[in-house]
PDB file of N, CA and C in Angstrom:
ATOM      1  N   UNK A   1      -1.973 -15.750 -26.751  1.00  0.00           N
ATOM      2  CA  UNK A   1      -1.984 -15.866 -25.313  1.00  0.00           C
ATOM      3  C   UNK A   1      -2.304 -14.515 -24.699  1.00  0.00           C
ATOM      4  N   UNK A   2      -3.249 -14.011 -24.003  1.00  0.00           N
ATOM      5  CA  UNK A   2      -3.613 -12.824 -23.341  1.00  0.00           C
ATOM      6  C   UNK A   2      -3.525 -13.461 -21.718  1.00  0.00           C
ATOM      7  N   UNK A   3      -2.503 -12.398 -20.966  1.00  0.00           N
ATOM      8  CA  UNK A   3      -2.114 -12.268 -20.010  1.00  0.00           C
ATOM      9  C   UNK A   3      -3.323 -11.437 -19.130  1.00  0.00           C
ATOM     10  N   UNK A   4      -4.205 -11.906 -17.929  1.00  0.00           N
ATOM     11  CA  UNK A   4      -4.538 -10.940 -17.101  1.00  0.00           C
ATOM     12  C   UNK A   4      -3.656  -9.938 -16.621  1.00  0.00           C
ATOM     13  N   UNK A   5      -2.895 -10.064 -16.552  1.00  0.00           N
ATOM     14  CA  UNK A   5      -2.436  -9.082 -15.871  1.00  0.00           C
ATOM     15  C   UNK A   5      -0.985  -8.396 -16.584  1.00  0.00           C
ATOM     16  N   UNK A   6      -1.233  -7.119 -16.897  1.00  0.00           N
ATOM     17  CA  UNK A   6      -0.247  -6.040 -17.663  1.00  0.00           C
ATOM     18  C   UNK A   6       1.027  -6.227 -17.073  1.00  0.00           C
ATOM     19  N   UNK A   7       1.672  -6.050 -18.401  1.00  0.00           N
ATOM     20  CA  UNK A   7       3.233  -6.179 -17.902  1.00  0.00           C
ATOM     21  C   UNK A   7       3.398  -4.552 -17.247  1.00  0.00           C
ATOM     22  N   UNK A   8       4.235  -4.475 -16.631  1.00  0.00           N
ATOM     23  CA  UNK A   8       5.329  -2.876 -16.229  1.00  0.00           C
ATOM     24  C   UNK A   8       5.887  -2.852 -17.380  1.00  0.00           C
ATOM     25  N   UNK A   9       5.832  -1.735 -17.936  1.00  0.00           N
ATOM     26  CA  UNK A   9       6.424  -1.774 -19.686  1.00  0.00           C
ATOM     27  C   UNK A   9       6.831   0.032 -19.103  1.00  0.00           C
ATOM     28  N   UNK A  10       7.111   1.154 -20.243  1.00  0.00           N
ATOM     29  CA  UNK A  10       7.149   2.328 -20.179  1.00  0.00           C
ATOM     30  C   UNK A  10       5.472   2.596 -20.642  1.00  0.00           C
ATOM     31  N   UNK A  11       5.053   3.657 -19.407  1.00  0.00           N
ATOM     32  CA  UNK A  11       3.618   4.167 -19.537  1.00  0.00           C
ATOM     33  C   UNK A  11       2.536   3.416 -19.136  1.00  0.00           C
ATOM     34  N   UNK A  12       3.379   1.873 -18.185  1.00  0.00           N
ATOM     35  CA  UNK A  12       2.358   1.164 -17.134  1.00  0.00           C
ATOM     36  C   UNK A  12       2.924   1.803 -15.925  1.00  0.00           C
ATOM     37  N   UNK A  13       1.418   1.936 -14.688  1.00  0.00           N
ATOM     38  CA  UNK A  13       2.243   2.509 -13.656  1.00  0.00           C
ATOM     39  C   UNK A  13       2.076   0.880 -12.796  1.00  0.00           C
ATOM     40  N   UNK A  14       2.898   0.888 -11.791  1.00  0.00           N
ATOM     41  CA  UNK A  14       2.476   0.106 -10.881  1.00  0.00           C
ATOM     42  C   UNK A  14       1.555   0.138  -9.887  1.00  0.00           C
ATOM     43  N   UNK A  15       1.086  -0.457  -9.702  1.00  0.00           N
ATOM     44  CA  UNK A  15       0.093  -0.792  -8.617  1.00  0.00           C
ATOM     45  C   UNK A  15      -0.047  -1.745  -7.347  1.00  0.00           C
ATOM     46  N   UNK A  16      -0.235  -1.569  -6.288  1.00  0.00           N
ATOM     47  CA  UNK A  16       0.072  -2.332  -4.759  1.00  0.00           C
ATOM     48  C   UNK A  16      -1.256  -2.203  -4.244  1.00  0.00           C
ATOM     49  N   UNK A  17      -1.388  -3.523  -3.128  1.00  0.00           N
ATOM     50  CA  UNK A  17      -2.286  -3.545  -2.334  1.00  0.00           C
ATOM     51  C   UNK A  17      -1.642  -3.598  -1.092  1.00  0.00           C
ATOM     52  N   UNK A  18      -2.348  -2.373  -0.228  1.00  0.00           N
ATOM     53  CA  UNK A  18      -1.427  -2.632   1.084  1.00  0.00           C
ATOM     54  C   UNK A  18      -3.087  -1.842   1.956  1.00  0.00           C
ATOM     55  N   UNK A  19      -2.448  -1.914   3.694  1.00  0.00           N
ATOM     56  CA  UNK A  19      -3.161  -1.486   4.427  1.00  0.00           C
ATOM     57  C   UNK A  19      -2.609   0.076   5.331  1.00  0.00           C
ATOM     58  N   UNK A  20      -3.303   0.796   5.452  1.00  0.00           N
ATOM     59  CA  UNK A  20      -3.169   2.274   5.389  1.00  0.00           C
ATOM     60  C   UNK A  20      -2.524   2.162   7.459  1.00  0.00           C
ATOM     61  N   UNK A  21      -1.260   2.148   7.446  1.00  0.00           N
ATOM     62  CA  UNK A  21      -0.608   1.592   8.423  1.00  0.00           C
ATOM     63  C   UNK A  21      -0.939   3.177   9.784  1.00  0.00           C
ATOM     64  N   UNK A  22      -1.189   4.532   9.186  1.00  0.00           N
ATOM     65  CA  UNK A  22      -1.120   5.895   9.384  1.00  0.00           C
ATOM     66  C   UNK A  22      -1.534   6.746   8.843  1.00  0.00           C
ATOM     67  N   UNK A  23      -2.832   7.456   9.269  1.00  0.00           N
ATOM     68  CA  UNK A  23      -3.490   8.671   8.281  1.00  0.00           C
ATOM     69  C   UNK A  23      -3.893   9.581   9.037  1.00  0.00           C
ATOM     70  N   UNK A  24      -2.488  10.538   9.618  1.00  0.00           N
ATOM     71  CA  UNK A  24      -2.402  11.270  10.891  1.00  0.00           C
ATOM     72  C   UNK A  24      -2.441  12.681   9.542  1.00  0.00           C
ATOM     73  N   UNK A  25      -1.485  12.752   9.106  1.00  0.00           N
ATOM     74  CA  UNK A  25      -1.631  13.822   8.006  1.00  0.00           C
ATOM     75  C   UNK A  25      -2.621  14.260   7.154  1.00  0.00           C
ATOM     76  N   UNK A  26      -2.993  15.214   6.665  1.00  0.00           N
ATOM     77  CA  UNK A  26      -3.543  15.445   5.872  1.00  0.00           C
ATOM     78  C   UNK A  26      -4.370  15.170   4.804  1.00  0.00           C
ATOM     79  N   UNK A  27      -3.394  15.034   4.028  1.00  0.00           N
ATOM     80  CA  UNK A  27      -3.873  14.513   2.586  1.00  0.00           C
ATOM     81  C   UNK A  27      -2.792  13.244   2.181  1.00  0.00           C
ATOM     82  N   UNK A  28      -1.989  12.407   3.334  1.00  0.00           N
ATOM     83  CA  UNK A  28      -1.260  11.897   3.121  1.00  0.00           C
ATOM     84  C   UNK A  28      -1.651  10.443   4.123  1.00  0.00           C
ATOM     85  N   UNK A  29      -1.205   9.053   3.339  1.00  0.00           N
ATOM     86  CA  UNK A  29      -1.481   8.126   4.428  1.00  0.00           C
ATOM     87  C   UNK A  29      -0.274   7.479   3.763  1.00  0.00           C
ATOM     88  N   UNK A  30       0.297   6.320   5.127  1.00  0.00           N
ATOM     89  CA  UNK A  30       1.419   5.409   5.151  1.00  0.00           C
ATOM     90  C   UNK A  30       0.915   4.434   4.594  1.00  0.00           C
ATOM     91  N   UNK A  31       1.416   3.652   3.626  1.00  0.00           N
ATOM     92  CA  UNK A  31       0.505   2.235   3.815  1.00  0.00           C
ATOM     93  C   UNK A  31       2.026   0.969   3.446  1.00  0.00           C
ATOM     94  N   UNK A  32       0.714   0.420   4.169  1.00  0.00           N
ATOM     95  CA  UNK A  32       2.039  -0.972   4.702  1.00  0.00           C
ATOM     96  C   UNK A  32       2.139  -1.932   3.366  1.00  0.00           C
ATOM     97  N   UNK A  33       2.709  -2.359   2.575  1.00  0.00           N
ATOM     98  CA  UNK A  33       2.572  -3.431   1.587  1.00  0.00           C
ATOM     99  C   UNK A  33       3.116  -4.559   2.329  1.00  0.00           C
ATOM    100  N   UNK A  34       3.043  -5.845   1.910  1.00  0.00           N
ATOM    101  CA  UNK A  34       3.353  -7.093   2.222  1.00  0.00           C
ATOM    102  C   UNK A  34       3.470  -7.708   0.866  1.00  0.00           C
ATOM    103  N   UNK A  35       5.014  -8.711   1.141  1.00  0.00           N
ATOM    104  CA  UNK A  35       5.034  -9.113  -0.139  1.00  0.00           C
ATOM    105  C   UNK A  35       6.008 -10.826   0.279  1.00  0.00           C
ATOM    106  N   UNK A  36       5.452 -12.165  -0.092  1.00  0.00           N
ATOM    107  CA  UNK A  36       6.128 -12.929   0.209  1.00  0.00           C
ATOM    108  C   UNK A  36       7.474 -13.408  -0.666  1.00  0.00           C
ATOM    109  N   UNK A  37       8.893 -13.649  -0.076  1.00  0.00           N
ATOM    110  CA  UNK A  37      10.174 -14.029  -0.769  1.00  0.00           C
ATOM    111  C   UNK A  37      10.227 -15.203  -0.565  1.00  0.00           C
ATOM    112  N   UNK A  38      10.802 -16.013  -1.325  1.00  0.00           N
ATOM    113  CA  UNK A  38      11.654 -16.916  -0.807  1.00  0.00           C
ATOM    114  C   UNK A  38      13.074 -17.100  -0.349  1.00  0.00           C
ATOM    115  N   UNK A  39      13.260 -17.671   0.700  1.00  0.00           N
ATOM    116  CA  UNK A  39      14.791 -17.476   1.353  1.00  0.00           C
ATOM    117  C   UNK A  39      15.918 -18.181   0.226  1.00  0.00           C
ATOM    118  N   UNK A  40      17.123 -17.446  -0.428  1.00  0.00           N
ATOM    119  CA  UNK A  40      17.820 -17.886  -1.196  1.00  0.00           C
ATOM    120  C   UNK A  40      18.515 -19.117  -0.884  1.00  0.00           C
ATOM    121  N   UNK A  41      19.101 -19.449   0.356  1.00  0.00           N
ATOM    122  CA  UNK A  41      19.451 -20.605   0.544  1.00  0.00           C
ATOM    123  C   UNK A  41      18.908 -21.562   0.974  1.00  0.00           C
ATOM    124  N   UNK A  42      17.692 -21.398   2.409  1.00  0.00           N
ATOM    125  CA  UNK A  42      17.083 -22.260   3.236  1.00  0.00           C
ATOM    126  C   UNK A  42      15.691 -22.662   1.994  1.00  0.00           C
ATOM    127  N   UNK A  43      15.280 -21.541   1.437  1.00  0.00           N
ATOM    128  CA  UNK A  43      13.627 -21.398   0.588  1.00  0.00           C
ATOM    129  C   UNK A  43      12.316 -21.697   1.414  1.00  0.00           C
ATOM    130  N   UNK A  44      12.580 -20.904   2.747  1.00  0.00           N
ATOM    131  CA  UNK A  44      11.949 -21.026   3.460  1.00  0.00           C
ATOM    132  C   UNK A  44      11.018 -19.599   2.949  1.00  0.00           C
ATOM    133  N   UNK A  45       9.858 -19.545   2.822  1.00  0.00           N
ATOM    134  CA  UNK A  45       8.637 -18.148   2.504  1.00  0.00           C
ATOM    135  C   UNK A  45       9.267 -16.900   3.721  1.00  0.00           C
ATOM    136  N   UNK A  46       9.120 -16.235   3.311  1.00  0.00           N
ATOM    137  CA  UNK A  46       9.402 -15.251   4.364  1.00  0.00           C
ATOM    138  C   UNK A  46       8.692 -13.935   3.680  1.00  0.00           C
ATOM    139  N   UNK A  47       8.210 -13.194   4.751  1.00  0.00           N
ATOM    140  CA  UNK A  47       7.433 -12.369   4.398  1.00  0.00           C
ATOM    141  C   UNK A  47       8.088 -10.672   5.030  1.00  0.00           C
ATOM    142  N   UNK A  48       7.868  -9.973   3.666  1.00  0.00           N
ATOM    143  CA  UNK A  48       8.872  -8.541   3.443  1.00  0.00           C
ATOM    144  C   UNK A  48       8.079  -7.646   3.657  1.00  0.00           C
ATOM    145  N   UNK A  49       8.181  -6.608   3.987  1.00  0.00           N
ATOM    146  CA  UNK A  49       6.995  -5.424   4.289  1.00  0.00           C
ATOM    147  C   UNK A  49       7.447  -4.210   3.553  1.00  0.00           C
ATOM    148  N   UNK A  50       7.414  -3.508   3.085  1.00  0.00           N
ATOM    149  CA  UNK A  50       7.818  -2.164   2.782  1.00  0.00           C
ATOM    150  C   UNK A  50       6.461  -0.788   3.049  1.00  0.00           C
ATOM    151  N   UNK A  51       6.713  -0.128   3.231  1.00  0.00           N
ATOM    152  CA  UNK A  51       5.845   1.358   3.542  1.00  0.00           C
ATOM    153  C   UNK A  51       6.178   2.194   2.564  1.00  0.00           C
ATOM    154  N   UNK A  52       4.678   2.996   2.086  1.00  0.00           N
ATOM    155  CA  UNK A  52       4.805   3.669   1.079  1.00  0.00           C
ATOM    156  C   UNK A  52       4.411   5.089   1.694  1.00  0.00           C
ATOM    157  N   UNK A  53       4.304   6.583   1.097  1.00  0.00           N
ATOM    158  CA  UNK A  53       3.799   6.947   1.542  1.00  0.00           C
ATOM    159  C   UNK A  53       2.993   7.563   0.073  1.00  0.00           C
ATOM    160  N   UNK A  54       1.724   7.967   0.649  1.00  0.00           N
ATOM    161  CA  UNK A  54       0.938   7.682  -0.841  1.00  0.00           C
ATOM    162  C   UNK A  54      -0.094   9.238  -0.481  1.00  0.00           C
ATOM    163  N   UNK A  55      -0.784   9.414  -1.772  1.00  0.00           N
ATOM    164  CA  UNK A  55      -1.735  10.783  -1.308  1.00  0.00           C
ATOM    165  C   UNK A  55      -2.929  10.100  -1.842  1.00  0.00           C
ATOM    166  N   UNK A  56      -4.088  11.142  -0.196  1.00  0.00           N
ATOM    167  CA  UNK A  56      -4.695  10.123  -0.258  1.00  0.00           C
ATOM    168  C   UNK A  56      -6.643  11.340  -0.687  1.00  0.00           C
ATOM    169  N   UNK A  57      -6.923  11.618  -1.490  1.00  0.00           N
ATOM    170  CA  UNK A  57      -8.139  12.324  -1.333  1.00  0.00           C
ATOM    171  C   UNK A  57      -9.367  12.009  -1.081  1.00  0.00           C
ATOM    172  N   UNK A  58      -9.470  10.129  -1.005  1.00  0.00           N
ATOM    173  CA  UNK A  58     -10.367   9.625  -0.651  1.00  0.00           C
ATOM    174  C   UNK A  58     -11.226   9.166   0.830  1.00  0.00           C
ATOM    175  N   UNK A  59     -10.112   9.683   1.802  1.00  0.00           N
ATOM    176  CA  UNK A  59      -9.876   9.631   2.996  1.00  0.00           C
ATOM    177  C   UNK A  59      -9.803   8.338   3.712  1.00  0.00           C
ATOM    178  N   UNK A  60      -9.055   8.011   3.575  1.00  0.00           N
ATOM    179  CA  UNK A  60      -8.916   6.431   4.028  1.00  0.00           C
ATOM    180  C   UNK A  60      -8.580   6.394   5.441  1.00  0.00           C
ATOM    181  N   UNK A  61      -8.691   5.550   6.463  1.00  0.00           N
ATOM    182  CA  UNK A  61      -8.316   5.688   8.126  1.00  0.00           C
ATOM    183  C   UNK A  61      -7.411   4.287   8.035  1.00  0.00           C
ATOM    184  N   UNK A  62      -6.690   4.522   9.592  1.00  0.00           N
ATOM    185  CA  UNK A  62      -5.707   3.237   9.478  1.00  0.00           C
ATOM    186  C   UNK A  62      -6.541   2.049   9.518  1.00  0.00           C
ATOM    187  N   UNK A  63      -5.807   1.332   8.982  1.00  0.00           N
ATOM    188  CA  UNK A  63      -6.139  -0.120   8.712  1.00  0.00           C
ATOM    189  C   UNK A  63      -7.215  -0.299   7.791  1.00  0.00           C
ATOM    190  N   UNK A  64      -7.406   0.451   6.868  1.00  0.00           N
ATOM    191  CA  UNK A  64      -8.056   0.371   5.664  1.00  0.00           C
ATOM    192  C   UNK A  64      -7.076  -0.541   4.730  1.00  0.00           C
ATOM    193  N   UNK A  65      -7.867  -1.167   4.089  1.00  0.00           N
ATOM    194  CA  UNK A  65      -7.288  -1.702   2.756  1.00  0.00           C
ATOM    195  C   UNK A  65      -7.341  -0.892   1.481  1.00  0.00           C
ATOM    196  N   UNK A  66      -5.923  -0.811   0.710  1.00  0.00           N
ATOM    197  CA  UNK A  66      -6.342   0.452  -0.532  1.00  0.00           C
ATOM    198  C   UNK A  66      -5.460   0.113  -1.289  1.00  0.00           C
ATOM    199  N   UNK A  67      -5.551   0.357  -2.588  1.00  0.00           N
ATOM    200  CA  UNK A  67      -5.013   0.445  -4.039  1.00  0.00           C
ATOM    201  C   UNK A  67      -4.390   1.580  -4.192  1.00  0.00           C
ATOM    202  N   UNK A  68      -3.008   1.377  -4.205  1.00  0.00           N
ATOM    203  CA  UNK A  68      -2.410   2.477  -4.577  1.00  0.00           C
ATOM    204  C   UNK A  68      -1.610   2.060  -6.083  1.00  0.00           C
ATOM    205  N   UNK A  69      -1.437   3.701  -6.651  1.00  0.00           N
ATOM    206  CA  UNK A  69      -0.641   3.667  -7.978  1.00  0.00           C
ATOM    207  C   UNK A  69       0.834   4.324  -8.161  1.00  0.00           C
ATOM    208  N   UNK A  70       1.913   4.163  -8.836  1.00  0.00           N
ATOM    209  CA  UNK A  70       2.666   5.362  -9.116  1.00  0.00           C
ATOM    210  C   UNK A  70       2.016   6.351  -9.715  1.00  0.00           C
ATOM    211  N   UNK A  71       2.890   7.707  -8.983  1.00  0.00           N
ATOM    212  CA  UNK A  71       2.293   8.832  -9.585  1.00  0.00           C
ATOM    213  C   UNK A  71       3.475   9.986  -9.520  1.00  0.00           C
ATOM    214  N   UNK A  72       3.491  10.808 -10.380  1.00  0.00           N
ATOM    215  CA  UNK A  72       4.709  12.004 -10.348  1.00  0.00           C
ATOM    216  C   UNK A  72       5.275  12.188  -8.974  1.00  0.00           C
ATOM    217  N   UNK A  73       6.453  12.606  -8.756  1.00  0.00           N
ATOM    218  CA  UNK A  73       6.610  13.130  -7.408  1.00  0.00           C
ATOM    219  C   UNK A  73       5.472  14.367  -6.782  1.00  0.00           C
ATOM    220  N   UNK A  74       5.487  13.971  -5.382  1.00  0.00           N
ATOM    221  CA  UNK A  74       4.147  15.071  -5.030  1.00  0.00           C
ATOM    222  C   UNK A  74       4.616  15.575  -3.797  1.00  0.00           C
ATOM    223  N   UNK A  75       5.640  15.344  -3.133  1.00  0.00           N
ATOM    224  CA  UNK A  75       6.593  15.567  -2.325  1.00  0.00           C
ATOM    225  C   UNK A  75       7.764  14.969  -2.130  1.00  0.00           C
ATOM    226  N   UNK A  76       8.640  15.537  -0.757  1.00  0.00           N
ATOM    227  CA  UNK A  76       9.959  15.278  -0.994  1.00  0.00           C
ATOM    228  C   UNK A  76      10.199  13.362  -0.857  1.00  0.00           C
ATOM    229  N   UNK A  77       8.926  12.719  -0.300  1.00  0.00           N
ATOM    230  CA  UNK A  77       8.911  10.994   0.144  1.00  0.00           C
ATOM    231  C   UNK A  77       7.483  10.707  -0.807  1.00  0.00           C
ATOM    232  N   UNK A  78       6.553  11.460  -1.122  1.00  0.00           N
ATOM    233  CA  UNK A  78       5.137  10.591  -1.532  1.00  0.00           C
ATOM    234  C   UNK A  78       5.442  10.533  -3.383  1.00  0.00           C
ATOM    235  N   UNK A  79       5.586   9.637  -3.309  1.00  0.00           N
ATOM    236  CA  UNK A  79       5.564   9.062  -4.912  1.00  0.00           C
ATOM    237  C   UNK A  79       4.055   8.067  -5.694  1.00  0.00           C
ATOM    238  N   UNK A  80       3.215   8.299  -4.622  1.00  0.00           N
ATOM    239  CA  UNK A  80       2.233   7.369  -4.655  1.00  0.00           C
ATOM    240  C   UNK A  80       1.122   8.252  -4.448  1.00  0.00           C
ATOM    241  N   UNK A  81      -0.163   7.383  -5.158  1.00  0.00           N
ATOM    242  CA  UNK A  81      -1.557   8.263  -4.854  1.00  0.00           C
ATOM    243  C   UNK A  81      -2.232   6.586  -4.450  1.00  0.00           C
ATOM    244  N   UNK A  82      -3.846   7.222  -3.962  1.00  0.00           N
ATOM    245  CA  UNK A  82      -4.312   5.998  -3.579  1.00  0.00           C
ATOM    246  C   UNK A  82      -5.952   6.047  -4.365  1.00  0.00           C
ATOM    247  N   UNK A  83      -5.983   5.189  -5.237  1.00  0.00           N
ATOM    248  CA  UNK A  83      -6.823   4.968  -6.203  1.00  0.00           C
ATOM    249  C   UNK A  83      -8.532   4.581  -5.898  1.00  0.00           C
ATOM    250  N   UNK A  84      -7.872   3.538  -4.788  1.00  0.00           N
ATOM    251  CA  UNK A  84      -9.574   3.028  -4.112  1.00  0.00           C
ATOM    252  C   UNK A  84      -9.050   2.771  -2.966  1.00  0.00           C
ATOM    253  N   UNK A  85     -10.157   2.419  -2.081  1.00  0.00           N
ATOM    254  CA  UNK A  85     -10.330   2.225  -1.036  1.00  0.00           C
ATOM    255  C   UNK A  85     -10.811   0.437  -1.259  1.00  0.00           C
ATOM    256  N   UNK A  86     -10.476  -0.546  -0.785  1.00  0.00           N
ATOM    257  CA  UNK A  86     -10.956  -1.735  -1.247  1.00  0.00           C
ATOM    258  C   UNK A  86     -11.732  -2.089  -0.162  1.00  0.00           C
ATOM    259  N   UNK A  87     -11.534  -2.384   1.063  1.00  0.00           N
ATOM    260  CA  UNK A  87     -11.913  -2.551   2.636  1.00  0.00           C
ATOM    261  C   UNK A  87     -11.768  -1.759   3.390  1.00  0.00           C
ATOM    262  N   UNK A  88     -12.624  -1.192   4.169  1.00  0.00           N
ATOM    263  CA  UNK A  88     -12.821  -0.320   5.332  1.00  0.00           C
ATOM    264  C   UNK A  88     -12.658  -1.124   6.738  1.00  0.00           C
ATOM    265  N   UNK A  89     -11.830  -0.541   7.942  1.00  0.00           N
ATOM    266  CA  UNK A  89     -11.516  -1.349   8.743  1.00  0.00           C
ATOM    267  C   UNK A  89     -12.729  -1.018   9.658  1.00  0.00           C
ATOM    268  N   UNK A  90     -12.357  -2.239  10.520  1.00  0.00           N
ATOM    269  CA  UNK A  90     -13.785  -2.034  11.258  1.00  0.00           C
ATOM    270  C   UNK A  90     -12.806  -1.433  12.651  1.00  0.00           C
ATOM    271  N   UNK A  91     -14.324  -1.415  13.476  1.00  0.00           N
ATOM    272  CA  UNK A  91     -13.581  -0.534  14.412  1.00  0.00           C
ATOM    273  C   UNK A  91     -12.640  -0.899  15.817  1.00  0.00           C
ATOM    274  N   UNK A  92     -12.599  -2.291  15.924  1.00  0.00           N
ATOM    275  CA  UNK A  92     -11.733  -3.177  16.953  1.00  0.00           C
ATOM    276  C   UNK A  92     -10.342  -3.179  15.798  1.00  0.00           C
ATOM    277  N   UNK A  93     -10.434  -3.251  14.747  1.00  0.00           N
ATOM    278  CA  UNK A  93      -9.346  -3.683  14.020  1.00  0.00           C
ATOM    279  C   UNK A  93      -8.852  -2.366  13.746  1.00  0.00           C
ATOM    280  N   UNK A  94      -9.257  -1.474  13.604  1.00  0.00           N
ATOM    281  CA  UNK A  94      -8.818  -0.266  13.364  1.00  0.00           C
ATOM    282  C   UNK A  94      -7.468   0.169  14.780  1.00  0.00           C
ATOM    283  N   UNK A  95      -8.496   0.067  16.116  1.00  0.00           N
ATOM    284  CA  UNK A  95      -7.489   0.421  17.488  1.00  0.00           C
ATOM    285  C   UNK A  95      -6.491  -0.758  17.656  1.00  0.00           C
ATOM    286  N   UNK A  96      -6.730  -1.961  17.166  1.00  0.00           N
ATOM    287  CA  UNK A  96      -5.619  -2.614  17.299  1.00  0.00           C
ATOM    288  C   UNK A  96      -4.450  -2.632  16.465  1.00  0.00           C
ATOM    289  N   UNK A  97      -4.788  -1.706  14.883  1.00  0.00           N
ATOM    290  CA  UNK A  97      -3.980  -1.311  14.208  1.00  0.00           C
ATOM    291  C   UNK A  97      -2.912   0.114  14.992  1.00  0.00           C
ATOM    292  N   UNK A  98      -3.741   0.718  15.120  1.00  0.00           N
ATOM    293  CA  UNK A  98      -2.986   2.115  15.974  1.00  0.00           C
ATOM    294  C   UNK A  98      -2.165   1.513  16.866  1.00  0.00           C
ATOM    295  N   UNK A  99      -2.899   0.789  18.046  1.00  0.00           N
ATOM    296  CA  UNK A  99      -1.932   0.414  18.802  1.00  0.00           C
ATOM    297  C   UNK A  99      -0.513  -0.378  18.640  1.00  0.00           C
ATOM    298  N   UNK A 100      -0.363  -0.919  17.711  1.00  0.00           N
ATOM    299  CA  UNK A 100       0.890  -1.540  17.205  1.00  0.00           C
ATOM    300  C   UNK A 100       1.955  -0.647  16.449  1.00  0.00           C
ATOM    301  N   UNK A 101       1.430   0.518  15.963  1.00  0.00           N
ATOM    302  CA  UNK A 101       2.245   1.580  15.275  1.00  0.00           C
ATOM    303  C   UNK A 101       2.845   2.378  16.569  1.00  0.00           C
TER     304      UNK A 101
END
């Protein structure tokens, strides 16, 4: 049986798809992940968000879509680098991203 997709074992890193929520800094962007739960009692879908903060040398702008990985600590919050760029936001979606942050 071959699995697409790699287990998290020791010496897999993880990997997320999220959208670059803030790329006011530097060499650093926020990015938003989304991830759906199910509610333990009702099992109603509900949808979880968490923010990463990730380094970014590829220059990604908000509301980009991007691949991020674990990576060594690289500051006192960025535990993350950002691997690709998958989607580039366009530019109505981009200001309507800002504006909600």
């Amino acid at each position: 049986m071959t699995d697409s997709k790699p287990e998290a074992g020791p010496g897999r890193r993880q990997g997320r798809v999220g959208v670059v929520k803030t790329a006011k800094m530097q060499k650093t962007v926020v990015v938003k992940v989304e991830r759906l739960v199910r509610h333990a009692f009702y099992g109603k879908t509900i949808r979880r968000t968490s923010t990463f903060m990730a380094h970014d040398e590829l220059g990604a702008r908000a509301g980009d879509r991007v691949r991020i990985v674990e990576a060594r600590p690289l500051s006192a919050r960025k535990r993350w680098r950002v691997t690709e760029i998958l989607e580039r936001a366009t530019v109505e979606g981009a200001s309507a991203e800002a504006a909600q942050a």
